[in-house]
C-alpha atoms as a PDB file:
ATOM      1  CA  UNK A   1     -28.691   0.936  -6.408  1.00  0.00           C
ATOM      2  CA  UNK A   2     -32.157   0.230  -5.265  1.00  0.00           C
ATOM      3  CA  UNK A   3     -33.099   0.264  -9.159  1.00  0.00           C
ATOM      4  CA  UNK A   4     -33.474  -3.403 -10.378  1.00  0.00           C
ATOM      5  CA  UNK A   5     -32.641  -4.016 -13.797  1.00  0.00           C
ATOM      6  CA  UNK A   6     -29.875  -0.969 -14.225  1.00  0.00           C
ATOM      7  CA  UNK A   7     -26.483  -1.404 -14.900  1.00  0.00           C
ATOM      8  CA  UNK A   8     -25.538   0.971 -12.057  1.00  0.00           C
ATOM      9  CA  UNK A   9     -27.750  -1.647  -9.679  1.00  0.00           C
ATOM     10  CA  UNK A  10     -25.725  -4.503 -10.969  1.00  0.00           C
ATOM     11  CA  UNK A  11     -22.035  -2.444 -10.811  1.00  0.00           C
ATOM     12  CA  UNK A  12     -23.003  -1.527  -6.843  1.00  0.00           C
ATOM     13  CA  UNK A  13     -24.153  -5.281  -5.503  1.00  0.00           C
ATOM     14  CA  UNK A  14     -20.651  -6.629  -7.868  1.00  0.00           C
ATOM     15  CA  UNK A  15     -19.299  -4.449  -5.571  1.00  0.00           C
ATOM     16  CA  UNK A  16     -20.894  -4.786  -2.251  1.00  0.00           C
ATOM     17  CA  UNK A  17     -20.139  -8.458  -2.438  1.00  0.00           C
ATOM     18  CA  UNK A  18     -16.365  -7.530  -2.431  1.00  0.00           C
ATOM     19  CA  UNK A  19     -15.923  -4.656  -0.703  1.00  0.00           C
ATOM     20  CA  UNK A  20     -19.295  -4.009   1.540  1.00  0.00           C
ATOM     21  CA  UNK A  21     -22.159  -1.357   1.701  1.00  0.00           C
ATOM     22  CA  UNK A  22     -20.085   1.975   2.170  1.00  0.00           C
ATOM     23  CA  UNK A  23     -17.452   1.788  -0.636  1.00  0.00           C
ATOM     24  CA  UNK A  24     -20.158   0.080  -2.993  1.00  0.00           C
ATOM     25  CA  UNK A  25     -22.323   3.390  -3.091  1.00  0.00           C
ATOM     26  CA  UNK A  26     -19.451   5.653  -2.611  1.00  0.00           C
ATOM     27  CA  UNK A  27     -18.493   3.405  -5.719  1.00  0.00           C
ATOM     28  CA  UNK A  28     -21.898   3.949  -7.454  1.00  0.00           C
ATOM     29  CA  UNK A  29     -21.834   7.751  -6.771  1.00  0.00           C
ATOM     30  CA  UNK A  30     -18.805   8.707  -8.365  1.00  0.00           C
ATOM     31  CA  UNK A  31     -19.694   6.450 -11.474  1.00  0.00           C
ATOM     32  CA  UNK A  32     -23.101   8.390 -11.111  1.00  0.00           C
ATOM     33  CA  UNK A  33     -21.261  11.832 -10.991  1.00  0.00           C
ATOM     34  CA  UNK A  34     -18.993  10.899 -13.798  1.00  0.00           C
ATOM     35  CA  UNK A  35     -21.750   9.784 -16.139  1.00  0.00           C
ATOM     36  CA  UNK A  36     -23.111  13.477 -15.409  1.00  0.00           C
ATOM     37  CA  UNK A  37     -20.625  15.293 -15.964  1.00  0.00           C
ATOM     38  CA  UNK A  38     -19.816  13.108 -19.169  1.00  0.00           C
ATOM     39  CA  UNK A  39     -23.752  14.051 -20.331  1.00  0.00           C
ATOM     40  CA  UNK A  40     -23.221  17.789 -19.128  1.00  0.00           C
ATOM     41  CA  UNK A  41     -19.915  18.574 -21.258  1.00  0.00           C
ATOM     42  CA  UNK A  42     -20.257  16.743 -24.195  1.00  0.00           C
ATOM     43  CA  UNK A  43     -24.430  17.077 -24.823  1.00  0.00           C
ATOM     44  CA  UNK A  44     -23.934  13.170 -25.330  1.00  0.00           C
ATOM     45  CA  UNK A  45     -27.557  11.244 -24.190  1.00  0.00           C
ATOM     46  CA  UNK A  46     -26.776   8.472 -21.195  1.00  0.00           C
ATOM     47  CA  UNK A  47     -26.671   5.223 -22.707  1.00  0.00           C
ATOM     48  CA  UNK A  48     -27.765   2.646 -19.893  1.00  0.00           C
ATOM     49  CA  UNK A  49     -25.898  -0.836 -20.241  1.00  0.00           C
ATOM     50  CA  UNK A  50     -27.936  -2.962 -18.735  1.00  0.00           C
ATOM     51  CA  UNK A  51     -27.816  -5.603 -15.779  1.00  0.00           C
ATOM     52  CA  UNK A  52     -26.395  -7.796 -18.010  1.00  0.00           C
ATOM     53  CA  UNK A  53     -23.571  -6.315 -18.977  1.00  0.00           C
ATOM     54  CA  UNK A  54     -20.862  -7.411 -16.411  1.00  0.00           C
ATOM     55  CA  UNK A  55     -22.263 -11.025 -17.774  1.00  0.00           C
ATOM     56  CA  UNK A  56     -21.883 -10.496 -21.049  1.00  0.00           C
ATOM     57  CA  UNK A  57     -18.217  -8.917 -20.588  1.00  0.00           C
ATOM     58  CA  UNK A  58     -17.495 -11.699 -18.804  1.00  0.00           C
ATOM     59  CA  UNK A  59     -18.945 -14.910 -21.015  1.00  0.00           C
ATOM     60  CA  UNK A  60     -16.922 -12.791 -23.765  1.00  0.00           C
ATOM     61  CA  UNK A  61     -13.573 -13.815 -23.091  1.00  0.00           C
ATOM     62  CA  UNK A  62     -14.503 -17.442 -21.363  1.00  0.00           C
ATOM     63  CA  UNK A  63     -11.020 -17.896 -20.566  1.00  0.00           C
ATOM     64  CA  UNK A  64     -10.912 -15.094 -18.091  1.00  0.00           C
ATOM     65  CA  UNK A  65     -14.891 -16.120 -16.827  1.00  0.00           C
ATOM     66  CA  UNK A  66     -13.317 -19.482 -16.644  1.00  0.00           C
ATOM     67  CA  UNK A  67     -10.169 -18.630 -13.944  1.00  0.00           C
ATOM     68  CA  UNK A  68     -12.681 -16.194 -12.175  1.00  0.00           C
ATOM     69  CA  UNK A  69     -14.903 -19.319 -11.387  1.00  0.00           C
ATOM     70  CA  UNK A  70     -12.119 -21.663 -10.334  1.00  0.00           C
ATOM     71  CA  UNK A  71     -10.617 -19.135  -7.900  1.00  0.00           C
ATOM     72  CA  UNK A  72     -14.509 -18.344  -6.813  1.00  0.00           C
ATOM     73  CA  UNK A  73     -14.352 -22.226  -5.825  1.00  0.00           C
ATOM     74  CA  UNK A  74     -11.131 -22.491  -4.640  1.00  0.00           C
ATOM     75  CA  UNK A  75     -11.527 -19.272  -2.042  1.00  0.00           C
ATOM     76  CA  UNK A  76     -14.784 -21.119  -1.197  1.00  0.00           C
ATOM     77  CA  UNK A  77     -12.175 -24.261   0.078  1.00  0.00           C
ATOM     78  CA  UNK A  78     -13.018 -26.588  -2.989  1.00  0.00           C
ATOM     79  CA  UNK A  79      -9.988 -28.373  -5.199  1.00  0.00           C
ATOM     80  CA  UNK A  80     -11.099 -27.980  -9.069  1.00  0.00           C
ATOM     81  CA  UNK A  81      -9.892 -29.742 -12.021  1.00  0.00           C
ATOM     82  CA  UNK A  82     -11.113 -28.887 -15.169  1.00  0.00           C
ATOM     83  CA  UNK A  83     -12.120 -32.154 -17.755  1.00  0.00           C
ATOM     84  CA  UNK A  84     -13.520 -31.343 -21.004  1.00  0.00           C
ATOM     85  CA  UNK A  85     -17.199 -32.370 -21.241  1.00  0.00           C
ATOM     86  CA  UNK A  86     -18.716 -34.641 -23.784  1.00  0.00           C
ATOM     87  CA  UNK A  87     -20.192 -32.282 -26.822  1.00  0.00           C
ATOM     88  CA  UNK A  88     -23.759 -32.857 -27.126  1.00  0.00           C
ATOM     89  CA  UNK A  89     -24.188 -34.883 -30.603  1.00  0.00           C
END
């Protein structure tokens, strides 16, 4: 968590913003725990992700990003309508 640059870092404040402090490192210690175990049984190396991770998941499949975003800014009291910009020439 304290960690910058990890993907466990950016999995606990994705959390924290939801859910708050507690259940965002209870959150981060089980996927800690699981990881272990994972590297324990099967001998397999830990493969960090990366902060960017969750942001690359996301920018994927921009439909989902997309619908994330609007209800972001509709939760935040804002009416959205979606025009398709200009394509840069």
């Amino acid at each position: 968590m304290r960690t910058k640059g990890t993907y466990l870092s950016a999995r606990y404040h994705r959390i924290k913003s939801r859910r708050g402090h507690a259940k965002a490192t209870v959150a981060t210690a089980h996927k800690i725990l699981t990881a272990a175990y994972h590297v324990l049984n099967q001998g397999a190396a830990y493969h960090e992700l990366g902060e960017k991770f969750f942001y690359r998941r996301d920018t994927e499949n921009t439909e989902r990003y997309r619908r994330r975003l609007i209800r972001q800014l509709e939760r935040l009291g804002h009416q959205v309508t979606l025009d398709a910009a200009p394509q840069p020439a």
